[in-house]
C-alpha atoms as a PDB file:
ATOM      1  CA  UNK A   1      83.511 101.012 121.864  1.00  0.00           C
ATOM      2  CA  UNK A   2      81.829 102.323 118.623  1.00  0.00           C
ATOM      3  CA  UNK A   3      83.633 103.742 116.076  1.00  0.00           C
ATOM      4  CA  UNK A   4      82.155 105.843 112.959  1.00  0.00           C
ATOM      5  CA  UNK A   5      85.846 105.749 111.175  1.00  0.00           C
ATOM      6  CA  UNK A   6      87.205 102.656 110.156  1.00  0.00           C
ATOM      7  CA  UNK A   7      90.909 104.090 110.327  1.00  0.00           C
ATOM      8  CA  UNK A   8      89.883 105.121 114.004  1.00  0.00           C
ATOM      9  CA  UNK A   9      88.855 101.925 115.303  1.00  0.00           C
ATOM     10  CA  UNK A  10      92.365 100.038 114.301  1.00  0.00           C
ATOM     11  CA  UNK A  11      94.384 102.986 115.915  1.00  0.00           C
ATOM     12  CA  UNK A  12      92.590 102.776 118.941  1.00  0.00           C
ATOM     13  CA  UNK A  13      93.071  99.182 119.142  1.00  0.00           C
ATOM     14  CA  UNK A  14      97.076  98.979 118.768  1.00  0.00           C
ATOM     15  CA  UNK A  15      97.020 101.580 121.481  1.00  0.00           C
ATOM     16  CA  UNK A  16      94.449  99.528 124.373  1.00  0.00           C
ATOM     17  CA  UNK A  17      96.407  95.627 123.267  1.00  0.00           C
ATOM     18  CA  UNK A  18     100.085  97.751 124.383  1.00  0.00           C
ATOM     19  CA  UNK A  19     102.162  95.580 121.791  1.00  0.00           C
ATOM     20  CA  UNK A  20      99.899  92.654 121.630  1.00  0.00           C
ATOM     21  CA  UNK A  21      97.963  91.375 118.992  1.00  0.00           C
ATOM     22  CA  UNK A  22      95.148  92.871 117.850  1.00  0.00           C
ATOM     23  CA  UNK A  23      92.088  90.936 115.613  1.00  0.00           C
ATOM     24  CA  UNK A  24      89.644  91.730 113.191  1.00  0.00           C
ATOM     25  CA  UNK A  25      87.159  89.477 113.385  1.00  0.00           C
ATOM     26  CA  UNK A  26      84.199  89.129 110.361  1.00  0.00           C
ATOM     27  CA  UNK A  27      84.542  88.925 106.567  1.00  0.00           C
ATOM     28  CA  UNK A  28      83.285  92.300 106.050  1.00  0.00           C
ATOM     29  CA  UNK A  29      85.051  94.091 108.759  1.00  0.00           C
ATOM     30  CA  UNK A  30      88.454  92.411 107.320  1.00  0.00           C
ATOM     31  CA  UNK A  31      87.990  92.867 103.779  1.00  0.00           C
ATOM     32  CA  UNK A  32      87.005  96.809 104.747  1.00  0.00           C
ATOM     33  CA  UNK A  33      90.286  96.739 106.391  1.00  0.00           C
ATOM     34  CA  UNK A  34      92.323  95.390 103.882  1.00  0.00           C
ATOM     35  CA  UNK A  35      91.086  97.041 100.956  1.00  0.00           C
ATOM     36  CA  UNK A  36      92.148 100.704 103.370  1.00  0.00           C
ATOM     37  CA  UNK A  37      95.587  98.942 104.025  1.00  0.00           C
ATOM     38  CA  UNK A  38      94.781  98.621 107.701  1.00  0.00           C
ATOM     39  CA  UNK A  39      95.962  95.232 108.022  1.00  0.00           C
ATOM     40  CA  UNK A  40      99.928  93.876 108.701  1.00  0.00           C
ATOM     41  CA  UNK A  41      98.606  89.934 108.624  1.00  0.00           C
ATOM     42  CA  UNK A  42      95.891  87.733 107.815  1.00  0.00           C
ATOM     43  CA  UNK A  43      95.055  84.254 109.279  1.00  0.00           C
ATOM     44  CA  UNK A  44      92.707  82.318 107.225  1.00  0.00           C
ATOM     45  CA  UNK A  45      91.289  79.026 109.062  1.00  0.00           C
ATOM     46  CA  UNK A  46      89.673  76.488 106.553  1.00  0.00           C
ATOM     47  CA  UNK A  47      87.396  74.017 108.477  1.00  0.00           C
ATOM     48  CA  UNK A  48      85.664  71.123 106.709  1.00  0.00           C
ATOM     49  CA  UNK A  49      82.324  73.104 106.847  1.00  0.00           C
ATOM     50  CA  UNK A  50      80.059  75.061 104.664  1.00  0.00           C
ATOM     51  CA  UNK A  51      78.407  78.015 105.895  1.00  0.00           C
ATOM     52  CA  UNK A  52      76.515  79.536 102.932  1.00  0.00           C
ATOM     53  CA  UNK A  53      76.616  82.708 101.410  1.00  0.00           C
ATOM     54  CA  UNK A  54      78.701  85.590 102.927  1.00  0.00           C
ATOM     55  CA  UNK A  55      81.525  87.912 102.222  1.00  0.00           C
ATOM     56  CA  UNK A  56      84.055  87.042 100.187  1.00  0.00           C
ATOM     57  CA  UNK A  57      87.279  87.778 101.846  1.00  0.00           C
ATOM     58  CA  UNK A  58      89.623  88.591  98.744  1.00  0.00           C
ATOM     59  CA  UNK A  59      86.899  89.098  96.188  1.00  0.00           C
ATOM     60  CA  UNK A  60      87.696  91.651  94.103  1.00  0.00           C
ATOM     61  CA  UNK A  61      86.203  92.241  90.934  1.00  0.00           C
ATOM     62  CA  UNK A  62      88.082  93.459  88.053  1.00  0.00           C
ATOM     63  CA  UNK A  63      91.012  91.116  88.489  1.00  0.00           C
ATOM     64  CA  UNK A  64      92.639  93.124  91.802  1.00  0.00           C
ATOM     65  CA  UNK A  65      95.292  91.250  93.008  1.00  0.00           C
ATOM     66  CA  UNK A  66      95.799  90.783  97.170  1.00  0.00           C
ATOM     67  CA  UNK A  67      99.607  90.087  97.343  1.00  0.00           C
ATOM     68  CA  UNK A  68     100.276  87.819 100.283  1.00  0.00           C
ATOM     69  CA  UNK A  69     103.874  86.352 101.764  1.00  0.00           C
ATOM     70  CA  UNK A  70     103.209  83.031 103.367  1.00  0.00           C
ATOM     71  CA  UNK A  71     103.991  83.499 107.157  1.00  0.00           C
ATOM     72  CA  UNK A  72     102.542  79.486 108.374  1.00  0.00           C
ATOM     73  CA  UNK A  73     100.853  76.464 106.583  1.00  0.00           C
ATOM     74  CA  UNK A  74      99.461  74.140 109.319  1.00  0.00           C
ATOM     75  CA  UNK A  75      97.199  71.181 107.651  1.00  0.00           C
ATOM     76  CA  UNK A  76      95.638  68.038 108.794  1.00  0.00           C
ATOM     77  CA  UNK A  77      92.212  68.889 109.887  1.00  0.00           C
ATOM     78  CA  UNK A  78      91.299  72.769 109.552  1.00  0.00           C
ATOM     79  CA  UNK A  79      93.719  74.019 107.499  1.00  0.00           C
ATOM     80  CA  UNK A  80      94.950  77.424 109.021  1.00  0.00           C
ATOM     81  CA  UNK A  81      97.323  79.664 106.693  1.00  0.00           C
ATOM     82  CA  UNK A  82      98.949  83.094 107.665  1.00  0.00           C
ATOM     83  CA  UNK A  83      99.986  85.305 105.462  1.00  0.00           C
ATOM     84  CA  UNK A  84     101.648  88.793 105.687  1.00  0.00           C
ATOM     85  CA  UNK A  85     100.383  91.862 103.272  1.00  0.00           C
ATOM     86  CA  UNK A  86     103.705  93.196 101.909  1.00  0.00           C
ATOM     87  CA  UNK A  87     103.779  96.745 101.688  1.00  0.00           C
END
């Protein structure tokens, strides 16, 4: 499905995954939705790898903060984290 409103596109996800999980996958996508407040968690997977240039996750200039509650540290390897956004 296409969606022309970023708001929509969330909403109609929640609704199809009944309960479940639902992902945002790509930098841009994510940081769209988390600069709108769209997003309840993030899980940020660190591999031994570099990829280049590319969006910036939590780049924002100015000095914006991203407040983030530790959920899950798992290390050893590709480091995930998981974080929730308080609200």
């Amino acid at each position: 499905m296409f969606f022309g409103d970023l708001a929509a596109a969330p909403i109609a996800a929640k609704e199809a995954a009944a309960g479940k999980y639902v992902n945002v996958l790509g930098a841009n996508v994510a940081k769209q939705c988390l600069d709108a407040g769209l997003l309840d968690e993030v899980l940020v997977l660190i591999a031994p790898v570099l990829l280049g240039d590319g969006t910036r996750l939590f780049h924002h200039p100015g000095g914006t903060n991203v407040r983030l509650e530790r959920l899950h540290f798992r290390g050893n390897g590709p480091t995930s984290l998981w974080f929730r956004i308080p609200r």
